[in-house]
C-alpha atoms as a PDB file:
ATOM      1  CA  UNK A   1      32.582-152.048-240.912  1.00  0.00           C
ATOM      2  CA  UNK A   2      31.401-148.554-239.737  1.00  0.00           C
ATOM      3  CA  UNK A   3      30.263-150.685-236.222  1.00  0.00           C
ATOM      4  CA  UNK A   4      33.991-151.621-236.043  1.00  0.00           C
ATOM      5  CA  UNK A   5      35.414-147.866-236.263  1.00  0.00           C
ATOM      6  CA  UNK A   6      32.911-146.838-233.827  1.00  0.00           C
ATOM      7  CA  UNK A   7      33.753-149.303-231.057  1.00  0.00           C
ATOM      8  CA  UNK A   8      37.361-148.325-231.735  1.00  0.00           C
ATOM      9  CA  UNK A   9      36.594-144.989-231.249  1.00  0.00           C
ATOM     10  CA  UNK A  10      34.900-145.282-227.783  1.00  0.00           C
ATOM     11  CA  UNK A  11      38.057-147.194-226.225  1.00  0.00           C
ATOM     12  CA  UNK A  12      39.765-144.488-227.403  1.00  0.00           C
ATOM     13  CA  UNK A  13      37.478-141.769-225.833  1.00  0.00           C
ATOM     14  CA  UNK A  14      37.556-143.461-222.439  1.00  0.00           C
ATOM     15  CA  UNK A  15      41.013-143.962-222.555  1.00  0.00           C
ATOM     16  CA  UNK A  16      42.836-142.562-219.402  1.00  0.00           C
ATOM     17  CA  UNK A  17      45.903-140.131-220.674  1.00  0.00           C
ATOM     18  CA  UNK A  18      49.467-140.077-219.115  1.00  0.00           C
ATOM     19  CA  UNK A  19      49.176-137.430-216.735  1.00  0.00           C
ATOM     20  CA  UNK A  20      46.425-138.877-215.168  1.00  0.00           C
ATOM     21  CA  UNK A  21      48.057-142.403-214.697  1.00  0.00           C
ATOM     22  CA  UNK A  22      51.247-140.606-213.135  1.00  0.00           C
ATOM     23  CA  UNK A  23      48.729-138.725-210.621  1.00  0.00           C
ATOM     24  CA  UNK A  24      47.175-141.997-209.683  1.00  0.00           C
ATOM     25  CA  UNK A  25      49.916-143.542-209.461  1.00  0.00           C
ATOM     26  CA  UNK A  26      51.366-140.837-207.293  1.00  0.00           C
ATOM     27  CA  UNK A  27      48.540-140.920-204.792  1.00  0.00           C
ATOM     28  CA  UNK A  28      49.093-144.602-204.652  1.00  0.00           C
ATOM     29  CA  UNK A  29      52.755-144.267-202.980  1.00  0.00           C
ATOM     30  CA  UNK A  30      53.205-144.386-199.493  1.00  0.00           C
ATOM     31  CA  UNK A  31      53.911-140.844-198.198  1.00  0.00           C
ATOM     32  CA  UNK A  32      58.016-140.900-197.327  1.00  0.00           C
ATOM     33  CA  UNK A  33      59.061-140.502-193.672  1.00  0.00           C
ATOM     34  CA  UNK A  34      60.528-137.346-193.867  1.00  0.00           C
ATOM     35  CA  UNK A  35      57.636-135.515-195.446  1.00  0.00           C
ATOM     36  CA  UNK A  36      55.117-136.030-192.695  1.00  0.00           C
ATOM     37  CA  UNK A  37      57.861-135.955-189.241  1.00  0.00           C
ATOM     38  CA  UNK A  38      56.527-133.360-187.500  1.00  0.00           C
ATOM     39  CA  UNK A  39      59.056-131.264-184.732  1.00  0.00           C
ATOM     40  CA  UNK A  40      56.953-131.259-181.510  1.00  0.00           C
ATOM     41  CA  UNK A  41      59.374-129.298-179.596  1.00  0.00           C
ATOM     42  CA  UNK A  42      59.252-126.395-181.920  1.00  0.00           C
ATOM     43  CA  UNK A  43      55.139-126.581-181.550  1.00  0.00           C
ATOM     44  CA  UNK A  44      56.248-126.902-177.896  1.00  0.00           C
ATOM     45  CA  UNK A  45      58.332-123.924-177.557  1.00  0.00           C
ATOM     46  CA  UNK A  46      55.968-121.785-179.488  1.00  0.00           C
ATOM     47  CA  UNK A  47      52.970-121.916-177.816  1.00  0.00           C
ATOM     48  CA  UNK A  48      54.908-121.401-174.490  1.00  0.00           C
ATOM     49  CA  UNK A  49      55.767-118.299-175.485  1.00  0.00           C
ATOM     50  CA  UNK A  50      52.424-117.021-176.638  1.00  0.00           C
ATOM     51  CA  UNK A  51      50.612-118.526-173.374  1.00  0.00           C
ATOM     52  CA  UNK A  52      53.360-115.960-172.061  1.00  0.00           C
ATOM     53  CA  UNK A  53      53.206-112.671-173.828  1.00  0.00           C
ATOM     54  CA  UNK A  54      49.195-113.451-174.532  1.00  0.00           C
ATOM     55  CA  UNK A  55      49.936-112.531-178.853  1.00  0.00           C
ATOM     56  CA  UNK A  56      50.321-114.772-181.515  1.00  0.00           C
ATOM     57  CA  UNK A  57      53.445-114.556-183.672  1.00  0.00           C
ATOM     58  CA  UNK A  58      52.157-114.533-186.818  1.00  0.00           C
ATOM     59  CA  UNK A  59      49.312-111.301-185.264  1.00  0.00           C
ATOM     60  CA  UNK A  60      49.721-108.723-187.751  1.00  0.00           C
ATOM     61  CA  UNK A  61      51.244-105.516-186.569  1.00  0.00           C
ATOM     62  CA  UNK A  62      50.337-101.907-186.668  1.00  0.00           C
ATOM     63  CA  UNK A  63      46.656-102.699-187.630  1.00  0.00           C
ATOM     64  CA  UNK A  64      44.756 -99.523-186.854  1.00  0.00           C
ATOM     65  CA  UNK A  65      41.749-100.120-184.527  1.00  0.00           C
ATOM     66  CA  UNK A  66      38.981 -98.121-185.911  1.00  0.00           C
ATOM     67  CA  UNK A  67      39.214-100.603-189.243  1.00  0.00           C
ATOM     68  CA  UNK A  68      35.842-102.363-189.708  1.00  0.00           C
ATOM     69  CA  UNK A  69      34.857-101.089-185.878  1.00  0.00           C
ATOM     70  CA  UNK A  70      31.623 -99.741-187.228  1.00  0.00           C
ATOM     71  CA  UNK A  71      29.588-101.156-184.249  1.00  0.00           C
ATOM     72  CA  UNK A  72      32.015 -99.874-181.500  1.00  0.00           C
ATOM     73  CA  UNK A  73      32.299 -96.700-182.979  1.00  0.00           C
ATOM     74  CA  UNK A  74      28.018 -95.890-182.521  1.00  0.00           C
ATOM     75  CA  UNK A  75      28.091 -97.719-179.129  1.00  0.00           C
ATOM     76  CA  UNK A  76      31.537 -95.026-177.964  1.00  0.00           C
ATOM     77  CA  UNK A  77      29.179 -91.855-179.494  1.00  0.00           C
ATOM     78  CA  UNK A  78      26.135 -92.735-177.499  1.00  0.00           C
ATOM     79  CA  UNK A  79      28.143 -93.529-174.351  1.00  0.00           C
ATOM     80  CA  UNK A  80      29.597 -89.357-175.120  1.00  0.00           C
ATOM     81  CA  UNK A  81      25.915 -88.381-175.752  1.00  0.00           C
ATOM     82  CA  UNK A  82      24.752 -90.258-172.448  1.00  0.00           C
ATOM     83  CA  UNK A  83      27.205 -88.644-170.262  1.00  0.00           C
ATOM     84  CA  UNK A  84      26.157 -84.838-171.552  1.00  0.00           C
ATOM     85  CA  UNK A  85      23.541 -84.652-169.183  1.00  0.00           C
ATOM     86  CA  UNK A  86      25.841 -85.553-166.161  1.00  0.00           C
ATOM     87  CA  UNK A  87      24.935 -84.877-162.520  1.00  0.00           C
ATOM     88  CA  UNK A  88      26.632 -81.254-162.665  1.00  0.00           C
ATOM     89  CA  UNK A  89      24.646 -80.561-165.599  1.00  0.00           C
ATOM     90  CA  UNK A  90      21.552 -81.227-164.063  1.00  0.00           C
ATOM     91  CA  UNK A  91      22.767 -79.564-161.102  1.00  0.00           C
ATOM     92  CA  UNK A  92      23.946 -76.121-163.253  1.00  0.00           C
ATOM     93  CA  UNK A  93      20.121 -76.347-165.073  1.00  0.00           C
ATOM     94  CA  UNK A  94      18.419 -76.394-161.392  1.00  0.00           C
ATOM     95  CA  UNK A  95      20.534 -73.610-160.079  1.00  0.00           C
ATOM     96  CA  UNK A  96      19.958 -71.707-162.973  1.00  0.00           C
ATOM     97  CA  UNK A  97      15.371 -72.626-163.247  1.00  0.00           C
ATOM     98  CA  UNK A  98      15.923 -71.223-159.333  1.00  0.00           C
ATOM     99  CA  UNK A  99      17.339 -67.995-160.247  1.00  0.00           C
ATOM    100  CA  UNK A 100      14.742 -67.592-162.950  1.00  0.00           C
ATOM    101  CA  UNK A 101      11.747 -68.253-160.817  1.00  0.00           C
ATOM    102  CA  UNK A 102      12.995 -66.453-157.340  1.00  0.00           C
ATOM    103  CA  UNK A 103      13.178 -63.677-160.076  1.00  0.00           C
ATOM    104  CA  UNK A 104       9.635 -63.970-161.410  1.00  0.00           C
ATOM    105  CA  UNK A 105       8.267 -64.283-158.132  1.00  0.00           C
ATOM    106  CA  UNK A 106      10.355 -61.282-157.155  1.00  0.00           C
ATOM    107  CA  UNK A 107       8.614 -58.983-159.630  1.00  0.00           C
ATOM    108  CA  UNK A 108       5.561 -60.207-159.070  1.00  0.00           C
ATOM    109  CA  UNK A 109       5.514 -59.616-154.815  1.00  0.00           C
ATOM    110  CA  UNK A 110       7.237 -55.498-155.835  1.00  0.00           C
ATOM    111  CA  UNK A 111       4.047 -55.456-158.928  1.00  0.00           C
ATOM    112  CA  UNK A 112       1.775 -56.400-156.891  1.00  0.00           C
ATOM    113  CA  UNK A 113       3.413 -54.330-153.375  1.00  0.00           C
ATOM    114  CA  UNK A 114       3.125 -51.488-155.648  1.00  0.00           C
ATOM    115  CA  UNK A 115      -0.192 -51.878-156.686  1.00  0.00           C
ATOM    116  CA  UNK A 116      -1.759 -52.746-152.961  1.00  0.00           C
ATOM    117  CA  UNK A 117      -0.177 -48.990-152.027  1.00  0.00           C
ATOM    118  CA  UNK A 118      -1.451 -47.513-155.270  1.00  0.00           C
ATOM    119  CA  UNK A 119      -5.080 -48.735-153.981  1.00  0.00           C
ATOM    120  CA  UNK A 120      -4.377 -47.620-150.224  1.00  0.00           C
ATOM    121  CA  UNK A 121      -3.228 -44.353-151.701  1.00  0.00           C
ATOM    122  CA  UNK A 122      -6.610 -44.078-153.572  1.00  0.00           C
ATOM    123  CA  UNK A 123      -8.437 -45.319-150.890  1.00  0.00           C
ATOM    124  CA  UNK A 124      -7.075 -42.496-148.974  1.00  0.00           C
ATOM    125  CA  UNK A 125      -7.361 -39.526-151.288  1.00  0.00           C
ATOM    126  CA  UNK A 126     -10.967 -40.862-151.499  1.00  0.00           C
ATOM    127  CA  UNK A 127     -11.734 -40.649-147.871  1.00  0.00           C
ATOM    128  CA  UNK A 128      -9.698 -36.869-148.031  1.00  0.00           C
ATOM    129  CA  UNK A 129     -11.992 -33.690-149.233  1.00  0.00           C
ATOM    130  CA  UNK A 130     -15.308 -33.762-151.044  1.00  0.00           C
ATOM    131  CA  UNK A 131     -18.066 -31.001-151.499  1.00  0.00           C
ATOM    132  CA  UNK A 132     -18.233 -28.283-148.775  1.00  0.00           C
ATOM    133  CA  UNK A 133     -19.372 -24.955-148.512  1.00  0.00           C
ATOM    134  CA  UNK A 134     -18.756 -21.603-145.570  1.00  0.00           C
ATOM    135  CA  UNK A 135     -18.913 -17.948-145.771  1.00  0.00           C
ATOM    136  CA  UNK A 136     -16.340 -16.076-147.758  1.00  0.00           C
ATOM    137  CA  UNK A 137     -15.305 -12.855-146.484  1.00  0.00           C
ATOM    138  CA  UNK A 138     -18.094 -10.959-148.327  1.00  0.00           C
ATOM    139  CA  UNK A 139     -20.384 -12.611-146.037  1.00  0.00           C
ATOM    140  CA  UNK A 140     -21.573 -14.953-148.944  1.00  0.00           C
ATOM    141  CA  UNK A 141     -21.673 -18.494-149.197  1.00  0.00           C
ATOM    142  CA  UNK A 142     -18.929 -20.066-150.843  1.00  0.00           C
ATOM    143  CA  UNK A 143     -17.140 -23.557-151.242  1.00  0.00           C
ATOM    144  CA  UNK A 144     -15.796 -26.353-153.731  1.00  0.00           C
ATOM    145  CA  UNK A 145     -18.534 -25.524-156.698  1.00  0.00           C
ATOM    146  CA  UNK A 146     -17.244 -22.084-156.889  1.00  0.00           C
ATOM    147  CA  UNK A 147     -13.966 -22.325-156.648  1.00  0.00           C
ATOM    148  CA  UNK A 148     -13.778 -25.437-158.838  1.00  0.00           C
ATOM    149  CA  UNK A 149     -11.521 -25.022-162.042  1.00  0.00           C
ATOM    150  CA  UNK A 150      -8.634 -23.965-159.771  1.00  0.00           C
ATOM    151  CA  UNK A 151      -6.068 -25.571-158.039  1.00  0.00           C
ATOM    152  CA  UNK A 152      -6.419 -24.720-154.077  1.00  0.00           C
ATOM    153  CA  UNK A 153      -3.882 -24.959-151.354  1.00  0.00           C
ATOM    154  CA  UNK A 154      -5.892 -24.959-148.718  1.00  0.00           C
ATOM    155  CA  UNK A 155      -5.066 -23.903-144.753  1.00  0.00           C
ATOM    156  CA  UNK A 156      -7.104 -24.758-141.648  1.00  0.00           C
ATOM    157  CA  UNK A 157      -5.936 -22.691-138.878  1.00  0.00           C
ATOM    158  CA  UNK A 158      -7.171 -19.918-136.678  1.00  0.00           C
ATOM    159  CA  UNK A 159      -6.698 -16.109-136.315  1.00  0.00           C
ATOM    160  CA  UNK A 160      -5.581 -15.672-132.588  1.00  0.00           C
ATOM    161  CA  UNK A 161      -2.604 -18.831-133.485  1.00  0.00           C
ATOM    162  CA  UNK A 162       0.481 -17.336-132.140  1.00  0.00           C
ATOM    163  CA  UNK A 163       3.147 -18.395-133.836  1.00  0.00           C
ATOM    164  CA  UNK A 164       2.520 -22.119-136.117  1.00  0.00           C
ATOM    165  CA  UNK A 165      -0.598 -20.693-138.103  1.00  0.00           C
ATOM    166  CA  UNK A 166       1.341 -17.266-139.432  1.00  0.00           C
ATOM    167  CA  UNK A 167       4.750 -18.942-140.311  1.00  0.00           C
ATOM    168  CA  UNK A 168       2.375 -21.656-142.185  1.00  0.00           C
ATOM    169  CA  UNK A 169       0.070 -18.911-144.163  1.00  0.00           C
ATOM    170  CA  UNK A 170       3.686 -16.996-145.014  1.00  0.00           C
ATOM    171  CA  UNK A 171       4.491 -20.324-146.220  1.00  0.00           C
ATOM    172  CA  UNK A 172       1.424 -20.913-148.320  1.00  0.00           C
ATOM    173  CA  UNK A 173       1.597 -17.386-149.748  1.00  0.00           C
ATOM    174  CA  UNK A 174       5.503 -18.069-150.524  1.00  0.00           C
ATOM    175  CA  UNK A 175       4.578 -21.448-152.578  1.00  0.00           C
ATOM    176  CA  UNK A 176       2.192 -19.525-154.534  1.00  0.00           C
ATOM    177  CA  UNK A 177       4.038 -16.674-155.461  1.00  0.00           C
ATOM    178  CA  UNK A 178       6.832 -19.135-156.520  1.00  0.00           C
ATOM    179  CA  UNK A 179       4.667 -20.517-158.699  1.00  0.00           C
ATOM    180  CA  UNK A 180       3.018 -17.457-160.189  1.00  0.00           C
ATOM    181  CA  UNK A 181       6.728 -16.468-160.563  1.00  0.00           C
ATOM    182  CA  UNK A 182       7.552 -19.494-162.628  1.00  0.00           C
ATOM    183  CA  UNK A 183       8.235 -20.013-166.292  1.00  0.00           C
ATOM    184  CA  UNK A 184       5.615 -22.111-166.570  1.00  0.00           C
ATOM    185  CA  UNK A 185       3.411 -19.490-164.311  1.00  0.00           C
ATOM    186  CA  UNK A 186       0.991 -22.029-162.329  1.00  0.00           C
ATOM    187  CA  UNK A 187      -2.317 -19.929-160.883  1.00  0.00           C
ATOM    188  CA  UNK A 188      -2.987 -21.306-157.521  1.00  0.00           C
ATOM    189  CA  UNK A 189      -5.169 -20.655-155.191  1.00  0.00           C
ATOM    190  CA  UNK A 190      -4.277 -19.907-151.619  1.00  0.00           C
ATOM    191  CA  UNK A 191      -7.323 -20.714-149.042  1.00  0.00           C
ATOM    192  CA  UNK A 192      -7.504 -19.615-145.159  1.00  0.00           C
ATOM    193  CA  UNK A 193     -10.827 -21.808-143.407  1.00  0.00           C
ATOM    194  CA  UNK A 194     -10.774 -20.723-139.749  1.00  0.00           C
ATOM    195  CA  UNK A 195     -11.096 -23.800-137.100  1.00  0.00           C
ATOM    196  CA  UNK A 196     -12.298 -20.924-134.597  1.00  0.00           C
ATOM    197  CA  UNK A 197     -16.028 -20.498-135.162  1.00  0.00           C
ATOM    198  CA  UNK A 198     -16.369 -18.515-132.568  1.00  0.00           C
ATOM    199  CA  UNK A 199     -14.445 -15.740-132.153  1.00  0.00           C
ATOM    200  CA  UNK A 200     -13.183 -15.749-135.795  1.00  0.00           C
ATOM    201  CA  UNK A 201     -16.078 -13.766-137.644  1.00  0.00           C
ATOM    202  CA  UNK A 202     -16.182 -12.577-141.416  1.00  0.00           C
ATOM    203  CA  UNK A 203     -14.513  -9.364-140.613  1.00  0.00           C
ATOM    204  CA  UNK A 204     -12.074 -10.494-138.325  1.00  0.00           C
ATOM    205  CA  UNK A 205     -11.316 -13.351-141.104  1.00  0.00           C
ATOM    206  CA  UNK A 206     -11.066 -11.047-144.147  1.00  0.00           C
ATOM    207  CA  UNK A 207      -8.397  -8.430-141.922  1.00  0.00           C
ATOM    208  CA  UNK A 208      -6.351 -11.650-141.131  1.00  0.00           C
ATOM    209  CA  UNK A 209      -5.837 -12.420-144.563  1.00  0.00           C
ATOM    210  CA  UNK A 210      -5.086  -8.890-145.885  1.00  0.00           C
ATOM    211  CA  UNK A 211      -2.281  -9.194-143.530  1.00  0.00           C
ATOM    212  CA  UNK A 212      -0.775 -11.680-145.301  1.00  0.00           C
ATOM    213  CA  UNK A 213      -1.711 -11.507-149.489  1.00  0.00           C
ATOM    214  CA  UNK A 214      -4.865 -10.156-151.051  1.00  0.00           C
ATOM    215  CA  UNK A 215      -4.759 -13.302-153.111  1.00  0.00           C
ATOM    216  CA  UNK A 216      -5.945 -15.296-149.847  1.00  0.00           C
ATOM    217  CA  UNK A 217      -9.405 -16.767-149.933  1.00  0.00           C
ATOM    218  CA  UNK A 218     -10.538 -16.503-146.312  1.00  0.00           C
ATOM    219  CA  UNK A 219     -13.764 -19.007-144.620  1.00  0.00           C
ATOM    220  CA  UNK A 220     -15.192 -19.046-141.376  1.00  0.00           C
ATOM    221  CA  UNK A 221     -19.096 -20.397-140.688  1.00  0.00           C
ATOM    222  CA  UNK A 222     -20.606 -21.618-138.037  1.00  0.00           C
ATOM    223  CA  UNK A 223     -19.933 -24.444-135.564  1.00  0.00           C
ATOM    224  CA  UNK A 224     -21.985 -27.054-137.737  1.00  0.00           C
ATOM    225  CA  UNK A 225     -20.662 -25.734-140.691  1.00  0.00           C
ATOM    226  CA  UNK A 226     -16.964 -25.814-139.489  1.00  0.00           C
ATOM    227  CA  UNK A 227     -16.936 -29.040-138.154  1.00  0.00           C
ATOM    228  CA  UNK A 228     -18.493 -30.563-141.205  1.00  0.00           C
ATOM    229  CA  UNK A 229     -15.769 -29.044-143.375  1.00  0.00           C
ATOM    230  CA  UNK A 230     -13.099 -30.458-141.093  1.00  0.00           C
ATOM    231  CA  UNK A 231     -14.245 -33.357-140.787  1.00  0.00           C
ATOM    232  CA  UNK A 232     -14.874 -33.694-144.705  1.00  0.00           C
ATOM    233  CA  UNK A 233     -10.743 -33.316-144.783  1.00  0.00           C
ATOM    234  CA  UNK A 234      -9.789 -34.901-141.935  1.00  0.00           C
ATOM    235  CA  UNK A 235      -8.965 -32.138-139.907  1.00  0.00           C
ATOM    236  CA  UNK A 236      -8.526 -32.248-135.927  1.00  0.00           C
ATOM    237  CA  UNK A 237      -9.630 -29.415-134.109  1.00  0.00           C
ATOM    238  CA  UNK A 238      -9.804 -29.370-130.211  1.00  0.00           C
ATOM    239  CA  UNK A 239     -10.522 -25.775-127.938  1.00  0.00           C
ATOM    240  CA  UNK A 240      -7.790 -26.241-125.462  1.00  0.00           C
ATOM    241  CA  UNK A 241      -8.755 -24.937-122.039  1.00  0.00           C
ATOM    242  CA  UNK A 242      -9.876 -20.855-121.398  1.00  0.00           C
ATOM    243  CA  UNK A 243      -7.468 -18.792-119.278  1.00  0.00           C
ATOM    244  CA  UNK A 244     -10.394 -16.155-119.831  1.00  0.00           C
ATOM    245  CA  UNK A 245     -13.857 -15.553-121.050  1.00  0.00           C
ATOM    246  CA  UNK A 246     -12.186 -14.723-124.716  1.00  0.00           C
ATOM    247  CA  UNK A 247      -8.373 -16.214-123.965  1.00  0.00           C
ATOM    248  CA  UNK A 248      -7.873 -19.947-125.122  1.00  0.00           C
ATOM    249  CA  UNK A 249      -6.250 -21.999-127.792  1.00  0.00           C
ATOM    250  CA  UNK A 250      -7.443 -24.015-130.253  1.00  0.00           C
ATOM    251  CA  UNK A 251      -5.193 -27.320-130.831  1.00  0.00           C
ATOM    252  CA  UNK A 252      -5.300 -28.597-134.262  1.00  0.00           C
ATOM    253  CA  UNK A 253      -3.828 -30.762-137.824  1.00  0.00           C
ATOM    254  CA  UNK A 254      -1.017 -28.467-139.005  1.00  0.00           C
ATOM    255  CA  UNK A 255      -1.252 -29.525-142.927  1.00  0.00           C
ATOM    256  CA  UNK A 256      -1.805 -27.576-146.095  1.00  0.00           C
ATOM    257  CA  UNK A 257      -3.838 -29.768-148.862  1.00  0.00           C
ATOM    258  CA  UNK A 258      -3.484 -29.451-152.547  1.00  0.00           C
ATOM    259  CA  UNK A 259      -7.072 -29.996-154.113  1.00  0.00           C
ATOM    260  CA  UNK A 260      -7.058 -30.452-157.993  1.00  0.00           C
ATOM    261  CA  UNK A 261      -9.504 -28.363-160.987  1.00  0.00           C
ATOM    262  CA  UNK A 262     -11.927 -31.237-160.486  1.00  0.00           C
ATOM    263  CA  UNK A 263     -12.336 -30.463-156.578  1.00  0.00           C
ATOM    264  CA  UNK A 264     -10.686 -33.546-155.921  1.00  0.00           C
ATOM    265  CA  UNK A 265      -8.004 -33.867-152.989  1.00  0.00           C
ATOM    266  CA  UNK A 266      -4.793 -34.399-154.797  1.00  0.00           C
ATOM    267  CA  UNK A 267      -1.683 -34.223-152.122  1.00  0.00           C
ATOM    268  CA  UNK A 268      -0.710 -32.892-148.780  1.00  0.00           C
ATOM    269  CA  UNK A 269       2.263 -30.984-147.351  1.00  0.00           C
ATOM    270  CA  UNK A 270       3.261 -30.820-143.110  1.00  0.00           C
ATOM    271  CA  UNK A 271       4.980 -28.679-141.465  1.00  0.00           C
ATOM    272  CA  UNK A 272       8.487 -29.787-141.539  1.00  0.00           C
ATOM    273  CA  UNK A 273       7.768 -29.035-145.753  1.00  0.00           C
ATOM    274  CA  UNK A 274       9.858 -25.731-147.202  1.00  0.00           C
ATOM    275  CA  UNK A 275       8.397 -23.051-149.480  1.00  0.00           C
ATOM    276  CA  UNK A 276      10.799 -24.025-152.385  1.00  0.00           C
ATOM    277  CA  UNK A 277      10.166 -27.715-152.034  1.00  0.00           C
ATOM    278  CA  UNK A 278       6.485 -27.830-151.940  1.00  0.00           C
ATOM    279  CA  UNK A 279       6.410 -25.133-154.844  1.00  0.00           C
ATOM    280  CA  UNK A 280       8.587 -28.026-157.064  1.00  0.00           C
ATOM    281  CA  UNK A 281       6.205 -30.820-156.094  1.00  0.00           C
ATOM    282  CA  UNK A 282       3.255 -29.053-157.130  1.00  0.00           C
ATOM    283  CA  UNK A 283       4.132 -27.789-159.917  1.00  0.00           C
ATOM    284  CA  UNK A 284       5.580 -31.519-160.981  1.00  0.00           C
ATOM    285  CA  UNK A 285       2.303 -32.765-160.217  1.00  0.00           C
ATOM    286  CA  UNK A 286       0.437 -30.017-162.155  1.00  0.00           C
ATOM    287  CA  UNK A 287       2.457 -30.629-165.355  1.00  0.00           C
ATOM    288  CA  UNK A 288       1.438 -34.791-164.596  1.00  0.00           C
ATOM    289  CA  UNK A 289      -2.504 -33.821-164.464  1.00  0.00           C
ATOM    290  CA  UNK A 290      -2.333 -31.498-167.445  1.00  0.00           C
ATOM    291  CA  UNK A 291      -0.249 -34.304-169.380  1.00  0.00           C
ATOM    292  CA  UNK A 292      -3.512 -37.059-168.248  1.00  0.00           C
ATOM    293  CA  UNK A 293      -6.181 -34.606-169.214  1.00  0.00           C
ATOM    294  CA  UNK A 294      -4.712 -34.335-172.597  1.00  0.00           C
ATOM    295  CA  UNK A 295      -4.376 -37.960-172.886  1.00  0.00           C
ATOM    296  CA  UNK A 296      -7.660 -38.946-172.215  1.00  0.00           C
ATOM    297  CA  UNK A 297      -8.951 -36.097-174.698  1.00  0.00           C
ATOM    298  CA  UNK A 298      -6.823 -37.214-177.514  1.00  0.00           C
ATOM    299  CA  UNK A 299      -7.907 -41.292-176.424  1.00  0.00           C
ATOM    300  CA  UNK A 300     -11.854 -39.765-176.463  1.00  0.00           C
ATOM    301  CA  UNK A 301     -11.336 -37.846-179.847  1.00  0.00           C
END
């Protein structure tokens, strides 16, 4: 019995419902001739026309380009990145590397211009003045070890000059007294050395310069000792020739040199040099030594 019921039960399991014998039989009928005529000339027609315009009709419209462009985007920002450093650019950065360096080297040729005259400067104030030593007009010896401490302005010259060696001493006596005049009141010493050993004697020396200022330090010495000062300052002296026994001239450098506390030659002044303006430039050049000295006391302390 119960073998009976479960047969019956299987054929019923396995049994194939209604739906799916319509769909089979469905499948099973020929497909009519309508559904499956297909209009060729409409295919025809269509892709004539987009062979022509190059676009699909059914292409979406108004579809914005950057969508899902991800790739094109980075390969557009390094093409702008690439063309920063264009041609011009590199052009503009050369022009201005040029500037820079014809600027450099600029400085450098006026630093070191400046610095090869400093040295000739200092390699001629070394080969100007050093120790020397004549007679004063006491008839005493006298030269750079006494006198040191001061500031000279210093005259070589001759008593029987006509006309350049008084207008200079006036001149020399002028600077001083402009500077002794001052606010800042500058002591300097005017010295008279005589290029005329021979006819310029202490006496005749000492009345010269009491002509002039009482203040001028007169020197005279003998023709060794003369010609070793003068050549110790790079003076030229030449006896021109005698229209008599005691009648001649003596040719020589018409320049008044400024010789610092130390005894050191510290500037020179020609001719074609005015009272006023030589008084200003020493007096600028005092104030400058003073300034150094303190300097280097204050750097020592």
């Amino acid at each position: 019995m119960l073998s009976l019921r479960f047969a019956r039960s299987l054929v019923l399991r396995h049994q194939p419902t209604l739906a799916s014998w319509r769909y089979l039989s469905d499948a099973k009928k020929p497909p009519k001739d309508d559904e499956i005529k297909i209009d060729l000339s409409d295919i025809n027609e269509k892709l004539e026309k987009t062979l022509k315009s190059g676009k699909l009709e059914d292409e979406p419209a108004n579809v914005d380009p950057k969508f899902m462009s991800f790739s094109r985007e980075r390969e557009k920002a390094a093409h702008e990145r690439s063309h920063i450093f264009t041609w011009k650019s590199a052009l503009i950065t050369l022009a201005i590397g040029g500037t820079g360096l014809s600027w450099l080297f600029y400085m450098k040729k006026s630093r070191d211009a400046e610095m090869e005259k400093q040295q000739k400067v200092m390699a001629g104030k070394a080969r100007i003045g050093g120790e020397w030593e004549l007679m004063n007009t006491n008839g005493k010896l006298e030269g750079s070890k006494e006198l040191r401490g001061n500031w000279l302005l210093m005259y070589f010259g001759f008593t029987n000059c006509p006309d350049i060696c008084p207008d200079e001493i006036e001149k020399m006596v002028s600077v001083v007294g402009i500077l002794n005049e001052s606010d800042d009141k500058i002591p300097v010493v005017p010295v008279f050395i005589s290029v005329d050993p021979a006819r310029d004697t202490v006496d005749r020396v000492r009345e010269y310069c009491k002509e002039f200022s009482p203040l001028i330090r007169g020197f005279t010495g003998s023709k060794e000792q003369v010609d070793k000062v003068a050549k110790t300052f790079r003076v030229y002296h030449s006896q021109g020739p005698k229209t008599a026994a005691d009648d001649y001239i003596v040719d020589h450098t018409v320049i008044m040199y400024l010789i610092d506390p130390d005894g050191q030659f510290h500037d020179y002044y020609g001719q074609n040099r005015r009272a006023r303006e030589i008084a200003n430039i020493i007096k600028t050049k005092v104030l400058k030594y003073e300034l150094q000295n303190r300097k280097k006391k204050s750097s020592f302390f």
